[in-house]
Protein backbone atom coordinates (compact mmCIF):
# COMPACT_ATOMS: atom_id res chain seq x y z
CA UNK A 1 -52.80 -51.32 52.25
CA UNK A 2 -50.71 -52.83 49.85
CA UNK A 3 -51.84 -56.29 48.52
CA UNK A 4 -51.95 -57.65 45.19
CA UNK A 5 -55.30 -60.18 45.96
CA UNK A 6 -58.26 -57.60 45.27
CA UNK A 7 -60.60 -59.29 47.26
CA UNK A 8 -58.12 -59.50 50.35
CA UNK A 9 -57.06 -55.86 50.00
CA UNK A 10 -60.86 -54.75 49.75
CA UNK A 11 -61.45 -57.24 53.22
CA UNK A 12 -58.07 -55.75 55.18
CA UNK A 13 -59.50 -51.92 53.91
CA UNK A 14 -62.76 -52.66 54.99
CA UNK A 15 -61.84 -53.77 58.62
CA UNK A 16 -59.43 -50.54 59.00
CA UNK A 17 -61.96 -48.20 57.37
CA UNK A 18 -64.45 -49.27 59.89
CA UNK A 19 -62.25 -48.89 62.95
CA UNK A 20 -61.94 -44.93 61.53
CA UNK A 21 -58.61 -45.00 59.80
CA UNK A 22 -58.32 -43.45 56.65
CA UNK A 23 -57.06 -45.87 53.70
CA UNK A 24 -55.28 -46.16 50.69
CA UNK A 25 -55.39 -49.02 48.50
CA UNK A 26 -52.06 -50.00 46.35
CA UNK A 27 -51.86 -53.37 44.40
CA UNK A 28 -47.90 -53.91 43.92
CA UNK A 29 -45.06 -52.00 45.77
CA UNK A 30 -44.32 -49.40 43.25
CA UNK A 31 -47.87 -47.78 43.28
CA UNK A 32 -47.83 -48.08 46.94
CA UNK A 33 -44.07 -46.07 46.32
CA UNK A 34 -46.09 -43.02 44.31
CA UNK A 35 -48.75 -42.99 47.08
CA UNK A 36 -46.40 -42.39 49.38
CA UNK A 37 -44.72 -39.65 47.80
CA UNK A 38 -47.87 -37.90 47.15
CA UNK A 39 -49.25 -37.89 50.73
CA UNK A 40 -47.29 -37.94 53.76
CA UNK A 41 -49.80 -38.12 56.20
CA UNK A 42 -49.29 -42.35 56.79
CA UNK A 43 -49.08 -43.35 60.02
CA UNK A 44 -48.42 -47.08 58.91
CA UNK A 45 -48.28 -49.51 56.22
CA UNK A 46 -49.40 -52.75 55.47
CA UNK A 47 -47.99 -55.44 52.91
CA UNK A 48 -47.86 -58.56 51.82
CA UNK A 49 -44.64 -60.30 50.43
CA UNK A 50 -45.20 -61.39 47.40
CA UNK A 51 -46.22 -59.12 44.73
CA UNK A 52 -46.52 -58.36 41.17
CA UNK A 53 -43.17 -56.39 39.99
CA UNK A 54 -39.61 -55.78 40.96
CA UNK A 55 -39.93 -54.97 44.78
CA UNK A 56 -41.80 -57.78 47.29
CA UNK A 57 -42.85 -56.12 50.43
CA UNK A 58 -40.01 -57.17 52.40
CA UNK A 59 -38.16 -54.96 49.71
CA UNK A 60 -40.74 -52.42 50.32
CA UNK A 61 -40.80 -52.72 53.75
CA UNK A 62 -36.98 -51.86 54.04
CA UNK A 63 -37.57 -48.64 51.87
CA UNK A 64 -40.56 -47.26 53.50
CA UNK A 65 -38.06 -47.02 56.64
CA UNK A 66 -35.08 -45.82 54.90
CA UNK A 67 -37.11 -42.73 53.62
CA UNK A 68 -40.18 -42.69 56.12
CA UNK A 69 -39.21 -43.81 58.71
CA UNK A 70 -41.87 -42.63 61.48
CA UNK A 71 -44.28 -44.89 59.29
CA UNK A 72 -44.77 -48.31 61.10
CA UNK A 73 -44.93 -51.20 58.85
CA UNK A 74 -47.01 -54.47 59.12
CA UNK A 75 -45.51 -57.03 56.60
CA UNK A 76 -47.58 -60.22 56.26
CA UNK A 77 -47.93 -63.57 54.21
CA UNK A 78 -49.59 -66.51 53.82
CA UNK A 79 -46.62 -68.51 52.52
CA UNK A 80 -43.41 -67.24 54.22
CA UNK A 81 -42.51 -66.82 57.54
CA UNK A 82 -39.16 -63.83 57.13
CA UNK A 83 -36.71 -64.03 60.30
CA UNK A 84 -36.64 -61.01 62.46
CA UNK A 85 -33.13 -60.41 60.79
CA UNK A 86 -35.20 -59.71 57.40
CA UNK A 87 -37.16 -57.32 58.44
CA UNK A 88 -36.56 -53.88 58.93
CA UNK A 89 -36.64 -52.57 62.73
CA UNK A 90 -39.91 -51.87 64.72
CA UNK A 91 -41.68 -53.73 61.30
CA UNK A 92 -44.33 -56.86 62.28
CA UNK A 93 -45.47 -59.44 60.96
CA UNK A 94 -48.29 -61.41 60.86
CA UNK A 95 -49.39 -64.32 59.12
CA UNK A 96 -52.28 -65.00 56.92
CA UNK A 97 -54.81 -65.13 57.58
CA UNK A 98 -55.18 -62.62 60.12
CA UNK A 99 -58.25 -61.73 62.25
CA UNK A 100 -59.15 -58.26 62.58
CA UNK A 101 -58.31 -58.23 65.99
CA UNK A 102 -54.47 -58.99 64.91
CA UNK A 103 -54.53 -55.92 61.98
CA UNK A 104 -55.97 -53.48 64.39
CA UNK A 105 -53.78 -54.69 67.41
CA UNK A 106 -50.69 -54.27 65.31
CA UNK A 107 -52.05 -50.79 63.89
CA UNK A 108 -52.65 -49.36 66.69
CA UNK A 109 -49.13 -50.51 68.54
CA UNK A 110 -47.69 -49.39 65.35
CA UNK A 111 -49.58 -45.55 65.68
CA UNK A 112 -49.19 -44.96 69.44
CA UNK A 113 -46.76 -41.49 70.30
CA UNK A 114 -43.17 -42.12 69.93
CA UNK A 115 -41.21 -40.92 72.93
């Protein structure tokens, strides 16, 4: 879960934690970056666009597939709306704000087996 809003990330945590997943909790791209190099047990990420720090999450989004890419990737904002050409391929997004029902739909698409 990478957000910058403490109070959002604690919410989005919360609602994923409860549904059984195990979560991490970054607050800007690049200490989502170092938590991904220390564990590579993620089955997906989720980010918001804008972010404290060189790299938004559309950035991050596009290097999370580059070097992980069996890791799905749920990009979302409250502000922008990114074309599909933006994006990197098989990533969502969602809009703020977003129900529980949408994080854990898009999760769970996101985790299913890969043929």
């Amino acid at each position: 879960m990478v957000e910058d809003d403490a109070i959002l990330r604690m919410s989005a945590a919360g609602m994923l934690e409860d549904a059984g997943y195990r979560v991490f909790e970054a607050s800007c791209a690049s200490e989502a970056l170092e938590i991904l190099r220390a564990d590579c047990g993620f089955l997906a990420i989720l980010t918001d666009i804008e972010m404290p720090g060189s790299i938004d999450g559309i950035a991050l989004a596009h290097r999370i597939y580059a070097d992980w890419p069996d890791i799905g990737v749920i990009i979302t904002s409250g502000r922008f709306q990114p074309g599909s050409d933006e994006l990197p391929e098989g990533a969502i997004f969602i809009g703020k704000p977003y129900s529980r029902t949408d994080i854990l739909g898009c999760v769970h698409m996101l985790t299913l087996p890969r043929d």
